[in-house]
N, C-alpha and C. Protein backbone atom coordinates (compact mmCIF):
# COMPACT_ATOMS: atom_id res chain seq x y z
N UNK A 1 16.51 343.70 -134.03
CA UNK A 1 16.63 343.22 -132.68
C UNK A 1 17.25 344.32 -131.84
N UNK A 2 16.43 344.49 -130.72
CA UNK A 2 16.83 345.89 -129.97
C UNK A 2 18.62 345.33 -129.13
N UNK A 3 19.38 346.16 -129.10
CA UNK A 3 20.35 346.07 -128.37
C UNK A 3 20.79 346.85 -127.10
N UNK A 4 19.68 347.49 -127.01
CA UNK A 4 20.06 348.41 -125.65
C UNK A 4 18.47 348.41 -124.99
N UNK A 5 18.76 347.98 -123.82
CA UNK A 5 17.38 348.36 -122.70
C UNK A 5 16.08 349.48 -123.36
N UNK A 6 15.08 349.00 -123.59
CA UNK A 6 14.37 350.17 -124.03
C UNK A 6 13.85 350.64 -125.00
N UNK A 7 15.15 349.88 -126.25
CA UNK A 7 14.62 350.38 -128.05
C UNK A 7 13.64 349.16 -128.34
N UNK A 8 13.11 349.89 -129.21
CA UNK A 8 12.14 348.77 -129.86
C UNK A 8 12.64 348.10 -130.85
N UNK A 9 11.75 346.85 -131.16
CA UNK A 9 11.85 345.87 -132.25
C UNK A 9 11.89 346.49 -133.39
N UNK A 10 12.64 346.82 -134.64
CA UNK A 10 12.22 347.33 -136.01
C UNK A 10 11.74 346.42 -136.66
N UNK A 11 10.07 346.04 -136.79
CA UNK A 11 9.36 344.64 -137.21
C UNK A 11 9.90 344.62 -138.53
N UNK A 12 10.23 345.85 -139.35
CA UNK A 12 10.11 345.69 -141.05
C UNK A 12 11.46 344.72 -141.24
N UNK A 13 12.60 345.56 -140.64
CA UNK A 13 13.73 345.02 -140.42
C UNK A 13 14.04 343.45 -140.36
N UNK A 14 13.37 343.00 -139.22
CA UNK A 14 13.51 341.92 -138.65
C UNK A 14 12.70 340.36 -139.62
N UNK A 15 11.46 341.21 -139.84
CA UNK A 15 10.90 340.81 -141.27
C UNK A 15 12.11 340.11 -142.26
N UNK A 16 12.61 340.88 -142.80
CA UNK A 16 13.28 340.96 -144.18
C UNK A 16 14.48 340.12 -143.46
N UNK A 17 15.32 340.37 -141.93
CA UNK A 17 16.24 339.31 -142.18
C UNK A 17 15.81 337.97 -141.35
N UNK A 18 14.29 337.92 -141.27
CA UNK A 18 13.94 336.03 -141.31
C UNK A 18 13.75 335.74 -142.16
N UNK A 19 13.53 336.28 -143.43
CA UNK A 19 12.79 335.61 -144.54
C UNK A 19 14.31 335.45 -145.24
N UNK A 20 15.50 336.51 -145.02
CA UNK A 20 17.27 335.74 -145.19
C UNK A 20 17.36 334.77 -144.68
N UNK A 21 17.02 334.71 -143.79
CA UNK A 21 17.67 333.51 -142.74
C UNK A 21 16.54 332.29 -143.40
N UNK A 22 15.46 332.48 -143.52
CA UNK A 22 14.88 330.99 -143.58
C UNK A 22 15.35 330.90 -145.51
N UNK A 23 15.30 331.71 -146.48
CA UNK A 23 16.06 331.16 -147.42
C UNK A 23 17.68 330.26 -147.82
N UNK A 24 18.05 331.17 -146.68
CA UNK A 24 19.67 330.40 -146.41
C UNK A 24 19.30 329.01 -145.50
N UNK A 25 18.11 328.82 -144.95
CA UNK A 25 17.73 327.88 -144.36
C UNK A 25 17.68 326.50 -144.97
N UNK A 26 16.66 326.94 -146.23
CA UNK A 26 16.38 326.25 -147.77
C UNK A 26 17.22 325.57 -148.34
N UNK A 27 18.41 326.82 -148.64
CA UNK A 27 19.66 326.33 -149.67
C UNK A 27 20.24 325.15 -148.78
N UNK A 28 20.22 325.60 -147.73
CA UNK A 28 21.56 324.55 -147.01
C UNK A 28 20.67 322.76 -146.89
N UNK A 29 19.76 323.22 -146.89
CA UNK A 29 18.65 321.92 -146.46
C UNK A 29 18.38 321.33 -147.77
N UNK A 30 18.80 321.87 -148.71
CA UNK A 30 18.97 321.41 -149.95
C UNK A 30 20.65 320.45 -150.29
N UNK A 31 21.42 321.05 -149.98
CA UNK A 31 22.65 320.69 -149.98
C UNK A 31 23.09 319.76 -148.96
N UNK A 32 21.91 319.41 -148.14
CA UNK A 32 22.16 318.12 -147.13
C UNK A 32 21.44 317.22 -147.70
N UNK A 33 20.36 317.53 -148.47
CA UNK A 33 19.58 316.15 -149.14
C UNK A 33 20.51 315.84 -150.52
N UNK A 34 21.29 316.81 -151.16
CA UNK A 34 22.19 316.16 -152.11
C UNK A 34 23.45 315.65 -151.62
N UNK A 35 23.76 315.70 -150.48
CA UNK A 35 25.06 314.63 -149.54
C UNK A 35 24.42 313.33 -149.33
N UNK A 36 22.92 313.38 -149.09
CA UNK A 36 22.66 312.09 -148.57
C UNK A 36 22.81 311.47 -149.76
N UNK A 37 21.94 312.02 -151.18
CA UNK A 37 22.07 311.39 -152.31
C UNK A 37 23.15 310.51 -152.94
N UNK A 38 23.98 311.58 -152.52
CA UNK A 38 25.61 311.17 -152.61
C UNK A 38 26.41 309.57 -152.45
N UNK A 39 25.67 309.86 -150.45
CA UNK A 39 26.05 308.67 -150.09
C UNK A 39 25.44 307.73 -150.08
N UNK A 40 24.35 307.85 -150.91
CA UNK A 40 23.29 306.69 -150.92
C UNK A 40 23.55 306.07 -152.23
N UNK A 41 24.12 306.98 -153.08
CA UNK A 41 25.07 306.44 -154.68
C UNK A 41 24.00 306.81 -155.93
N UNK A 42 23.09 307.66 -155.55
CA UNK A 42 21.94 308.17 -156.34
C UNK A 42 22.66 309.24 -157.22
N UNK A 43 23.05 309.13 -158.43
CA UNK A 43 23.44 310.14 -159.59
C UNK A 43 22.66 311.69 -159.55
N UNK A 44 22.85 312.21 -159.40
CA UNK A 44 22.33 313.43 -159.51
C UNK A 44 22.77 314.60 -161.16
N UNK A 45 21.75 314.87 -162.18
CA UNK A 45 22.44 315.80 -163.05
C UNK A 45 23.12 317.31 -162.85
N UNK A 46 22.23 317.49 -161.77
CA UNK A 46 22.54 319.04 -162.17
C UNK A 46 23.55 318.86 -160.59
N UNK A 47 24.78 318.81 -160.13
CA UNK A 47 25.00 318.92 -158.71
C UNK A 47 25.12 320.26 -158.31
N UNK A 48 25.15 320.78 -156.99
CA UNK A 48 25.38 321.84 -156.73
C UNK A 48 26.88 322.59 -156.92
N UNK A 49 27.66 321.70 -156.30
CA UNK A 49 28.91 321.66 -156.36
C UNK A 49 29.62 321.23 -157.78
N UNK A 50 30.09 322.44 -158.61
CA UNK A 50 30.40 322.08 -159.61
C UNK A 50 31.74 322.00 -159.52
N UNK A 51 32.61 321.28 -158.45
CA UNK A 51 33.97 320.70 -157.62
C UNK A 51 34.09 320.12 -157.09
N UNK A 52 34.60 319.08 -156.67
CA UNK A 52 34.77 318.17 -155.69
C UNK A 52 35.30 318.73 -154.47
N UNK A 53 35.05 318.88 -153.05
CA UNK A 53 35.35 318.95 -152.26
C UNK A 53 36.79 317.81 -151.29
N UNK A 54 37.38 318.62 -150.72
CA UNK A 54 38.06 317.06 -150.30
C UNK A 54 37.65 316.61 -148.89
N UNK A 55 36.54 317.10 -148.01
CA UNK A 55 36.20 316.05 -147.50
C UNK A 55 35.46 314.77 -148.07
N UNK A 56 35.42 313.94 -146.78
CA UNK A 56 34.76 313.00 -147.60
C UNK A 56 33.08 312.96 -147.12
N UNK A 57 32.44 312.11 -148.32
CA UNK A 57 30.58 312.63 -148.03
C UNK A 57 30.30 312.63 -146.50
N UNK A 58 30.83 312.04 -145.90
CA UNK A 58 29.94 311.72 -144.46
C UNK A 58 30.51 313.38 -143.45
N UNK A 59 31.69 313.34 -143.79
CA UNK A 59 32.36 314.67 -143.06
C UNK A 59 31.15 316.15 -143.57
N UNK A 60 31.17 315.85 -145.69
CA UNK A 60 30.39 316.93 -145.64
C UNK A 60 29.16 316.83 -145.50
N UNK A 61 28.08 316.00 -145.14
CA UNK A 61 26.75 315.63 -144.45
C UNK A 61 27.07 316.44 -143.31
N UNK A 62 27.91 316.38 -142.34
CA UNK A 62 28.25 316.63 -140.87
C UNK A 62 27.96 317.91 -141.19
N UNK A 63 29.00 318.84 -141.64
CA UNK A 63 28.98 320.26 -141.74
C UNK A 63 28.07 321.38 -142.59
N UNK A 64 27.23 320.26 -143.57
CA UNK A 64 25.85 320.97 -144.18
C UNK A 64 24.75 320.96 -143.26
N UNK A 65 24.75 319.69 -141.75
CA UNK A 65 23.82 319.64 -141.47
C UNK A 65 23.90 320.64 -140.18
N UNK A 66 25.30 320.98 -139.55
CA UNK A 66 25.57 321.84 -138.57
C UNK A 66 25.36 323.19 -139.45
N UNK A 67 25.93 323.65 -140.48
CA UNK A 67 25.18 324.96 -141.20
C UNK A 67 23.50 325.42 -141.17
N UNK A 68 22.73 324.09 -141.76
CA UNK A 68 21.71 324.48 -141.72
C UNK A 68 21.23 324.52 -140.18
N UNK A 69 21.63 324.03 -139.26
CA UNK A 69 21.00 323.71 -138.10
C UNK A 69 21.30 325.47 -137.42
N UNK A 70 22.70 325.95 -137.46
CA UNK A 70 22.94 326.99 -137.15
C UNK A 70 21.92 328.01 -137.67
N UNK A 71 21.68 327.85 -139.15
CA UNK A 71 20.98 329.34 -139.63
C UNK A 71 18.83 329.12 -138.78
N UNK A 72 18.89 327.89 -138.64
CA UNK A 72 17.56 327.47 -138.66
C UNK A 72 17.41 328.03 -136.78
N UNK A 73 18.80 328.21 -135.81
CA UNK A 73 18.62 328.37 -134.67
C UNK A 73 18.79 330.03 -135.09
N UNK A 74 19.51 330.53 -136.11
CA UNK A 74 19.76 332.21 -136.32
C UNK A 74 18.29 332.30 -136.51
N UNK A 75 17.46 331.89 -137.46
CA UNK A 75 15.62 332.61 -137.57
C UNK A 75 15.30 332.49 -136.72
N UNK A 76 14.96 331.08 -135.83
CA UNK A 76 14.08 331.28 -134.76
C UNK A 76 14.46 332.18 -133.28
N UNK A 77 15.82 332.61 -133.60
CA UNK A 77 16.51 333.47 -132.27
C UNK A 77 16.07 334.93 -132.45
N UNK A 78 15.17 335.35 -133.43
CA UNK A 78 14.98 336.81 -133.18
C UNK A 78 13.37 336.47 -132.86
N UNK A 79 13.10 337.81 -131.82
CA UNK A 79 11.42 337.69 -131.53
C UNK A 79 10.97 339.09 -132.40
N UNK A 80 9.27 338.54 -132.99
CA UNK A 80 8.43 338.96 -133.79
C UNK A 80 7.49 339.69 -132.86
């Protein structure tokens, strides 16, 4: 992403950190469908979290879904 009047786009660059951004996109959108699981009382084997957190599920629903929402506005904020 150019930062000064004038430079160009480095496409390869920019490439490589959407395809970061939409994987970190993934993980997190993963880790909001295992909160819902959570609070829906659905057992899960393998969890992500091999700790308990001390919020509680609905707090961490809130802040997996503001993570992913953030990285999902970070991909679509660079132009191709």
């Amino acid at each position: 992403m150019p930062s000064r009047p004038g430079e160009k786009i480095d496409v390869a660059q920019t490439k490589i950190y959407k395809r970061q951004k939409l994987a970190q996109f993934r993980i997190k959108i993963s880790l909001v469908t295992q909160d819902i699981h959570q609070l829906l009382g659905i057992k899960r084997t393998n969890p992500m979290y091999p700790f308990q957190k001390k919020e509680t599920p609905w707090e961490t629903l809130k802040l997996d879904v503001a993570a992913a929402g953030n990285t999902f506005v970070e991909f679509w904020g660079l132009p191709l």
